[in-house]
Protein backbone atom coordinates (compact mmCIF):
# COMPACT_ATOMS: atom_id res chain seq x y z
CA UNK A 1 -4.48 -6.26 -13.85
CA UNK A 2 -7.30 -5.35 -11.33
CA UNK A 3 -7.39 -3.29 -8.12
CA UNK A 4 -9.80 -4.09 -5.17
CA UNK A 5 -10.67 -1.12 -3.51
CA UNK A 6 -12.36 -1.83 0.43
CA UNK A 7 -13.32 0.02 3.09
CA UNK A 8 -15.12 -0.85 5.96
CA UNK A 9 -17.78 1.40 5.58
CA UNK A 10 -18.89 1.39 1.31
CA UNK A 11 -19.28 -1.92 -0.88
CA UNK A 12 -15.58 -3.32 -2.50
CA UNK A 13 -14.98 -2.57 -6.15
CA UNK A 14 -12.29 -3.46 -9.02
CA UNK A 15 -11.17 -1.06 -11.66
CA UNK A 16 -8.50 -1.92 -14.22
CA UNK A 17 -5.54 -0.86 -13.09
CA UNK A 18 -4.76 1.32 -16.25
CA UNK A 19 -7.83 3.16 -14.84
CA UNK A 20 -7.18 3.39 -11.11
CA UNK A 21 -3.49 3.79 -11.40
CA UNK A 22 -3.51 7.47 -12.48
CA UNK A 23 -6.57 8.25 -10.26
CA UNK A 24 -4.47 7.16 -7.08
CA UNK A 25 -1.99 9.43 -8.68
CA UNK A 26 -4.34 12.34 -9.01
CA UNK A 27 -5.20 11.50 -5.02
CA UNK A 28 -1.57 12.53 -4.68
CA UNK A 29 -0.75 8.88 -4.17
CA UNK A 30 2.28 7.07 -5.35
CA UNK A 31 0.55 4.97 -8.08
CA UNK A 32 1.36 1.74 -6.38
CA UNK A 33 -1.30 -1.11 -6.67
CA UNK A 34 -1.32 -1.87 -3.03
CA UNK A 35 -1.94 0.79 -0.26
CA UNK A 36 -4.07 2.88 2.07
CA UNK A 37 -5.54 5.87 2.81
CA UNK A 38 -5.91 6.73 6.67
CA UNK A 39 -8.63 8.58 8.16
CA UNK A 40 -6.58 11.11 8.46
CA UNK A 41 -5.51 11.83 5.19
CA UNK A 42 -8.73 11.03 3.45
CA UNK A 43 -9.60 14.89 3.27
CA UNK A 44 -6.82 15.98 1.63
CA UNK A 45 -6.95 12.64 -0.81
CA UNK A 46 -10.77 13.19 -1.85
CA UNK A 47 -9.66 17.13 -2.33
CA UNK A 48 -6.65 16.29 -4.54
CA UNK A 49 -8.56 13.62 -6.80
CA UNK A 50 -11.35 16.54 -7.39
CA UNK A 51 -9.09 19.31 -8.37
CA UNK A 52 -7.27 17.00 -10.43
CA UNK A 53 -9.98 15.57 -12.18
CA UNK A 54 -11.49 18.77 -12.90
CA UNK A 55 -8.50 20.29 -14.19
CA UNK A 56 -8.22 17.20 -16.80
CA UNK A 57 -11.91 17.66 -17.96
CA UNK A 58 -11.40 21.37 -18.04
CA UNK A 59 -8.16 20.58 -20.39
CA UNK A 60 -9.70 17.79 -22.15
CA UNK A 61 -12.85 20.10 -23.28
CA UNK A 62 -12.82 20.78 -26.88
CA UNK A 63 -15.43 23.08 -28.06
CA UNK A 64 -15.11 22.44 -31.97
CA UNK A 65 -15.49 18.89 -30.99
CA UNK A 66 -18.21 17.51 -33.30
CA UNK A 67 -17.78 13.95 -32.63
CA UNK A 68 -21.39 12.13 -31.58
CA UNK A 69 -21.57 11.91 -27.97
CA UNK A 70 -22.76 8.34 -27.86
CA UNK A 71 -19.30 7.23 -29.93
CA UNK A 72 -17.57 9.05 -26.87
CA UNK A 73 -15.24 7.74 -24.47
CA UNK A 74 -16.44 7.25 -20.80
CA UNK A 75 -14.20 9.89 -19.86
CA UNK A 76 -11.92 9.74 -16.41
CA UNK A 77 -14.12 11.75 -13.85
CA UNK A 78 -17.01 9.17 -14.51
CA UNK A 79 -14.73 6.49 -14.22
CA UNK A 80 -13.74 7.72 -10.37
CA UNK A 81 -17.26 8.11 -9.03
CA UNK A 82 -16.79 4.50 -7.31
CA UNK A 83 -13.83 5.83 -5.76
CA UNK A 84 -15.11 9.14 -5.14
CA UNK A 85 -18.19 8.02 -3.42
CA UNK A 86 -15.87 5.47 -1.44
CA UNK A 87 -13.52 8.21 -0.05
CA UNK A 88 -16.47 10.80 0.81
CA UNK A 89 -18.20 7.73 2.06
CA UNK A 90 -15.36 6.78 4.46
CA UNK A 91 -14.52 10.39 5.25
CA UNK A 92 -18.19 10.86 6.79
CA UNK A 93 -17.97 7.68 8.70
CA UNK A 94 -14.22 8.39 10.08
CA UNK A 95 -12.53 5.06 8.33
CA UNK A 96 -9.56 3.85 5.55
CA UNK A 97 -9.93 3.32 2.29
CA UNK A 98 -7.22 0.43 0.93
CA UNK A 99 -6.30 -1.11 -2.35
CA UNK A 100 -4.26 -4.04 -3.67
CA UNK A 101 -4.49 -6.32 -6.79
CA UNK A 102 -6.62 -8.92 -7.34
């Protein structure tokens, strides 16, 4: 399934939902496929989905990996730059940031 992500003041996007499902969880959101973030809370949402993604690169870091880097996995922090930019994006300009399926 795919999530739209909008907010009135950054572009739309999709993202699977196997991919934005546990990076609205990392926000500290429920995981549900439809819902907001208010200006209000978007702070505290952008802070939460950084120290949550950093914590699961940190703990994902293996240094006696040896595998080639191009046969790598796009790993999850690259993955939530959309939504990163979106929320810091909406956070300077004082809106929402909403999702639902599409």
């Amino acid at each position: 399934m795919l999530i739209k992500f909008e907010s009135e003041h950054s572009g739309n996007f999709v993202m699977l939902s196997d991919v934005a499902v546990p990076l609205l969880k990392m926000m500290g959101m429920s995981g549900n496929t439809e819902g907001a973030v208010s200006e209000d809370n978007l702070a505290e949402a952008l802070s939460t989905l950084e120290n949550s993604l950093q914590k699961a690169q940190h703990s994902a870091s293996d240094p006696d990996d040896e595998d080639d880097e191009d046969d790598a996995p796009i790993g999850l922090s690259t993955r939530a730059s959309p939504l990163l930019d979106m929320l810091r994006k909406a956070r300077q300009e004082g809106g929402y940031v909403m999702w639902r399926p599409e």
